[in-house]
C-alpha atoms as a PDB file:
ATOM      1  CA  UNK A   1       0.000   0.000   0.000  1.00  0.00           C
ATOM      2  CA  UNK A   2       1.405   3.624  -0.634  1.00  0.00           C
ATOM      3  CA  UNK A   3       2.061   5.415   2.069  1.00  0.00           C
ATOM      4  CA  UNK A   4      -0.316   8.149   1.193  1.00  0.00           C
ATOM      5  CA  UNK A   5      -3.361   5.404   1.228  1.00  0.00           C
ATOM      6  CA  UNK A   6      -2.108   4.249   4.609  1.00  0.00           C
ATOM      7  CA  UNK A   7      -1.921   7.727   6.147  1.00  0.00           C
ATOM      8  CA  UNK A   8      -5.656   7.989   4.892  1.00  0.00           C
ATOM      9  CA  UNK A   9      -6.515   5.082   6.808  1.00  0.00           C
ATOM     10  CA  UNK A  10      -4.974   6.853   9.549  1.00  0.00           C
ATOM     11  CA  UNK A  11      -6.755   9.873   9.235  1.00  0.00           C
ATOM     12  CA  UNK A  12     -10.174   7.570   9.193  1.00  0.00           C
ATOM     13  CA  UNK A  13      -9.045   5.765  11.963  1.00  0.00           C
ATOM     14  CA  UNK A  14      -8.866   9.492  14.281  1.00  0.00           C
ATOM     15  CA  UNK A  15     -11.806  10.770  13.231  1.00  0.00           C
ATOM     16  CA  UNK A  16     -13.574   7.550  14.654  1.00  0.00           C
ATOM     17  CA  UNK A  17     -12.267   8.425  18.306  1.00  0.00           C
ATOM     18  CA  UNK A  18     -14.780  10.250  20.114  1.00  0.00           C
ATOM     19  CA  UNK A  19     -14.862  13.943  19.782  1.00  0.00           C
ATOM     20  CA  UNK A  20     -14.301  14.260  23.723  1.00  0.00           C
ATOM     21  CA  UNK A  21     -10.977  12.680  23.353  1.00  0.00           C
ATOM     22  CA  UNK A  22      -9.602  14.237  20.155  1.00  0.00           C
ATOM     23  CA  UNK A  23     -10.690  17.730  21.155  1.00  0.00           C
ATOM     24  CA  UNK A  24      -8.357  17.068  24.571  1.00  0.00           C
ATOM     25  CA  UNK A  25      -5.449  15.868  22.588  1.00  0.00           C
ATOM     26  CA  UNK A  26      -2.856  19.183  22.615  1.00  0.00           C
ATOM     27  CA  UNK A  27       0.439  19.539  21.260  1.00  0.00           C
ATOM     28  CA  UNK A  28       0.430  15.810  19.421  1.00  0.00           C
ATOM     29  CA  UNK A  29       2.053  14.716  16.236  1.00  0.00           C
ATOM     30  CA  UNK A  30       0.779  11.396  14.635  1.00  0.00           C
ATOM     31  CA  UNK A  31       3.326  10.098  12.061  1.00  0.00           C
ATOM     32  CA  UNK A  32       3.652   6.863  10.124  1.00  0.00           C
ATOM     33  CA  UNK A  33       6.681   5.519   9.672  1.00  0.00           C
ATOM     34  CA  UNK A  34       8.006   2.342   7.788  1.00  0.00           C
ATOM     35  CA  UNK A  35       9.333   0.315  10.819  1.00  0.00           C
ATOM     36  CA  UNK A  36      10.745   0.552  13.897  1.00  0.00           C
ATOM     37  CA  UNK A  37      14.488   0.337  14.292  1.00  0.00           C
ATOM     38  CA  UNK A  38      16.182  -2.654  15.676  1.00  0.00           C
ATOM     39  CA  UNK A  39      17.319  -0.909  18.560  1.00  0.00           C
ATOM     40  CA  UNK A  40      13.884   0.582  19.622  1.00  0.00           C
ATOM     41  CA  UNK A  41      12.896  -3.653  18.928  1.00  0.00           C
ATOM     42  CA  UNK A  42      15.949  -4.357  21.857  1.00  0.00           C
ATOM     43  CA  UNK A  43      14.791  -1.679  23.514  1.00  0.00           C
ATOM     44  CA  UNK A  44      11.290  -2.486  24.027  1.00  0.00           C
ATOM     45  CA  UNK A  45      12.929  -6.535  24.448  1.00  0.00           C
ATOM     46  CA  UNK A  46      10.697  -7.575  21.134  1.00  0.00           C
ATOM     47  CA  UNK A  47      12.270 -10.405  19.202  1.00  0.00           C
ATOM     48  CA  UNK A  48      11.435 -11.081  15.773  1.00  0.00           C
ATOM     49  CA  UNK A  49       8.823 -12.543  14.776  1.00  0.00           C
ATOM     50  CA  UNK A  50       7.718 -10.134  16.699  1.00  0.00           C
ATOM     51  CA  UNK A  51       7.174  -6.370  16.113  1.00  0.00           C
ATOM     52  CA  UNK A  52       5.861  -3.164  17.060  1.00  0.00           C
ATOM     53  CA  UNK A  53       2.601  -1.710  15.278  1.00  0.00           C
ATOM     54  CA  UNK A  54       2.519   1.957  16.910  1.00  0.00           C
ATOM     55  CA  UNK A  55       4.586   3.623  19.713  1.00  0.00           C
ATOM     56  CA  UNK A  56       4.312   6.235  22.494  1.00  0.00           C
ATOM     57  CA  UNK A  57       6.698   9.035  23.229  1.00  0.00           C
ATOM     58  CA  UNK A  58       5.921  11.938  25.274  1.00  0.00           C
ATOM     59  CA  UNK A  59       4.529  12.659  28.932  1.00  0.00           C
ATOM     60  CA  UNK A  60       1.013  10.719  29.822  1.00  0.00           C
ATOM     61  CA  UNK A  61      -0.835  13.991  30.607  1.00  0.00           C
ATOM     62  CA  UNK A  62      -1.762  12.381  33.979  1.00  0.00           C
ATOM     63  CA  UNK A  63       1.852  13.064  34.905  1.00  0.00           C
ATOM     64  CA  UNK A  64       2.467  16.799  33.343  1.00  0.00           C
ATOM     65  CA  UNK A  65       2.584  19.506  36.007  1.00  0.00           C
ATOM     66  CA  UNK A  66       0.903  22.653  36.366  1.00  0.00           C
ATOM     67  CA  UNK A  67       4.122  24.642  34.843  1.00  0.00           C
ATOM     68  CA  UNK A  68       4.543  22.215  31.405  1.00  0.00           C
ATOM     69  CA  UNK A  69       4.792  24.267  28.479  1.00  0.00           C
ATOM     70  CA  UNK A  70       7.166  25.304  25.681  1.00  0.00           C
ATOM     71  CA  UNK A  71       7.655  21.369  25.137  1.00  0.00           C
ATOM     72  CA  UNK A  72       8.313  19.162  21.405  1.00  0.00           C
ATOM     73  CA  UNK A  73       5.076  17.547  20.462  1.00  0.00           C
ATOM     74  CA  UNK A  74       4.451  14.160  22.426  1.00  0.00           C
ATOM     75  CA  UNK A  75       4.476  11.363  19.511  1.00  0.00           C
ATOM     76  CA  UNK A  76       2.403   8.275  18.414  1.00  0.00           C
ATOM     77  CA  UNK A  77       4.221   6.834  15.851  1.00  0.00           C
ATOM     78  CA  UNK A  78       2.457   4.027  13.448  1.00  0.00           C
ATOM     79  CA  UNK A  79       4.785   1.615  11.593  1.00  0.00           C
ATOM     80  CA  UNK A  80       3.041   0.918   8.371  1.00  0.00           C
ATOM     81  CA  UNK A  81       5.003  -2.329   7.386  1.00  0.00           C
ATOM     82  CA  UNK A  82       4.738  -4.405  10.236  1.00  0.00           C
ATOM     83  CA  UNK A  83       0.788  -3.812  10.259  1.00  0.00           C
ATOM     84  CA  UNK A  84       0.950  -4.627   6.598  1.00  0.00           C
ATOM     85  CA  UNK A  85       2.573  -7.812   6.860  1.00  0.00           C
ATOM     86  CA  UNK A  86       0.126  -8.719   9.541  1.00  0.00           C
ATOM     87  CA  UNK A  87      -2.770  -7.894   7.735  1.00  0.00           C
ATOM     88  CA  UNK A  88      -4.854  -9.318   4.953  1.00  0.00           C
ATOM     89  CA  UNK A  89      -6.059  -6.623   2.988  1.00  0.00           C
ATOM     90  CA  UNK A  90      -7.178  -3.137   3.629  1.00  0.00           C
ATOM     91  CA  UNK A  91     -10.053  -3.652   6.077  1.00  0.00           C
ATOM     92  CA  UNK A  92      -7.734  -5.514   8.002  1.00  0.00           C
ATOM     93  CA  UNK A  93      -5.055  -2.854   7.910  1.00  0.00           C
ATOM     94  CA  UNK A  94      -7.917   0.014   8.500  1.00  0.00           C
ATOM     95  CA  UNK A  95      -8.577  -2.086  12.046  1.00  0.00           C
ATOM     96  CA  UNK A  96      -5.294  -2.667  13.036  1.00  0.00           C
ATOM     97  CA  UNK A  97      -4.188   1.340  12.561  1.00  0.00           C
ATOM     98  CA  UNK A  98      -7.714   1.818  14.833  1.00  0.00           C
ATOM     99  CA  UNK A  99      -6.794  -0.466  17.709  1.00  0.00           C
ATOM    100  CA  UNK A 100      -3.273   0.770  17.829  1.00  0.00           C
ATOM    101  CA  UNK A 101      -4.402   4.565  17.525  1.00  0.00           C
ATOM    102  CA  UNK A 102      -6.630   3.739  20.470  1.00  0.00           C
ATOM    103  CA  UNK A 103      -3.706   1.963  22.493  1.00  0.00           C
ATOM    104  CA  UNK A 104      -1.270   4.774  22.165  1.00  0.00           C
ATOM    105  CA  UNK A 105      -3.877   7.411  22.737  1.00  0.00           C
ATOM    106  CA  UNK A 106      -4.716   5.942  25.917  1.00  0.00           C
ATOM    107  CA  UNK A 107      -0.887   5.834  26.911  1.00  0.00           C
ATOM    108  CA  UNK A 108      -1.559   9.604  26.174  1.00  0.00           C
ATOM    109  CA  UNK A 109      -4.270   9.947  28.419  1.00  0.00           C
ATOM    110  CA  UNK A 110      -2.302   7.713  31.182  1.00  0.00           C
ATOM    111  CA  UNK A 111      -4.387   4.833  31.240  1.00  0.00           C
ATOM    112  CA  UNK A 112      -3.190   2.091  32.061  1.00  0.00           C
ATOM    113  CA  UNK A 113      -2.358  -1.765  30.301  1.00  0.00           C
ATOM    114  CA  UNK A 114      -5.602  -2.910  31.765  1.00  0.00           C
ATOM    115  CA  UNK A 115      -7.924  -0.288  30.893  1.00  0.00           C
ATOM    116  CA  UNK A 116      -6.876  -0.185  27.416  1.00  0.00           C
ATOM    117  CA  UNK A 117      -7.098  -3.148  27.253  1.00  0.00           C
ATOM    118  CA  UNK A 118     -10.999  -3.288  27.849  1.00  0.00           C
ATOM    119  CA  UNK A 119     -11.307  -0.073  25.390  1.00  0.00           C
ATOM    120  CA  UNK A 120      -9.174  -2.016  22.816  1.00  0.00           C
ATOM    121  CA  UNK A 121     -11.844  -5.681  23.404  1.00  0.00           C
ATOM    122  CA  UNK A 122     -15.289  -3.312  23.137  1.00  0.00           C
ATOM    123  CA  UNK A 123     -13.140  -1.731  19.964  1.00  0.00           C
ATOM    124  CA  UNK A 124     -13.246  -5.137  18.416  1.00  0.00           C
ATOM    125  CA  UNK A 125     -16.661  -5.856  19.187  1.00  0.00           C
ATOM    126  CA  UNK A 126     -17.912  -3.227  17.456  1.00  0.00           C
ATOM    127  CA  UNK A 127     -19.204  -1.362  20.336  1.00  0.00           C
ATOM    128  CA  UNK A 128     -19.374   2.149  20.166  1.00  0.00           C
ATOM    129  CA  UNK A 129     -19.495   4.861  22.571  1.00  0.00           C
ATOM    130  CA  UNK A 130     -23.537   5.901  23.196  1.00  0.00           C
ATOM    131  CA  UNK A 131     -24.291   9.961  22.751  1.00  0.00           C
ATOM    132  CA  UNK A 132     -23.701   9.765  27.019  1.00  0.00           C
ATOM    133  CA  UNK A 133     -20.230   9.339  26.756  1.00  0.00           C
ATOM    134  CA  UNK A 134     -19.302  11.660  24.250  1.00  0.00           C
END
């Protein structure tokens, strides 16, 4: 897939996370890259066949002070070829970009392994949020 048809998939995949959440999201970047490096792999202790999907970098904002400001963008990185190989066509890829969106989002939002995890299960279910909890 070009990488301009993935980053469309991408830009599907935010506008499906509730309003509430995006219109909290400050001083973000969302980028697609092709992979991660091997170091971030040792880094993170994944071993191939293993790989990473999407990535974290920044401050949760449960644990930014009063005083934060003047920082670089926090970061949620997607890595287009290792959801590729994973996938089986492009409804497959669109679903895999929207679970990891919502995982690294809610690493944003501090949550923790746990709770996204039970976002990420009602995610595949198809569950959506009702009008109550936007």
């Amino acid at each position: 897939m070009r990488r301009d048809a993935f980053e469309r998939l991408v830009v599907e995949a935010m506008a499906l996370v509730p309003r509430r959440f995006r219109d909290e999201m400050r001083n973000i970047a969302i980028v697609v890259e092709d992979e991660p490096s091997p170091e971030l792999l040792e880094e993170m202790e994944i071993e191939p066949p293993d790989s990473l999907y999407g990535l974290y970098q920044g401050t949760p904002i449960t644990e930014r002070s009063w005083d934060q400001g003047n920082d670089l963008p926090d970061r949620i990185t997607l890595y287009q070829i290792p959801i590729e190989e994973d996938c089986d066509d492009a409804d497959d890829v669109r679903a895999v970009i929207g679970e990891t969106l919502i995982h690294e989002i809610g690493h944003y939002f501090g949550l923790s392994e746990d709770e996204i995890e039970e976002i990420e299960e009602r995610y595949w279910r198809g569950e959506t949020l009702t009008e109550d909890d936007e």
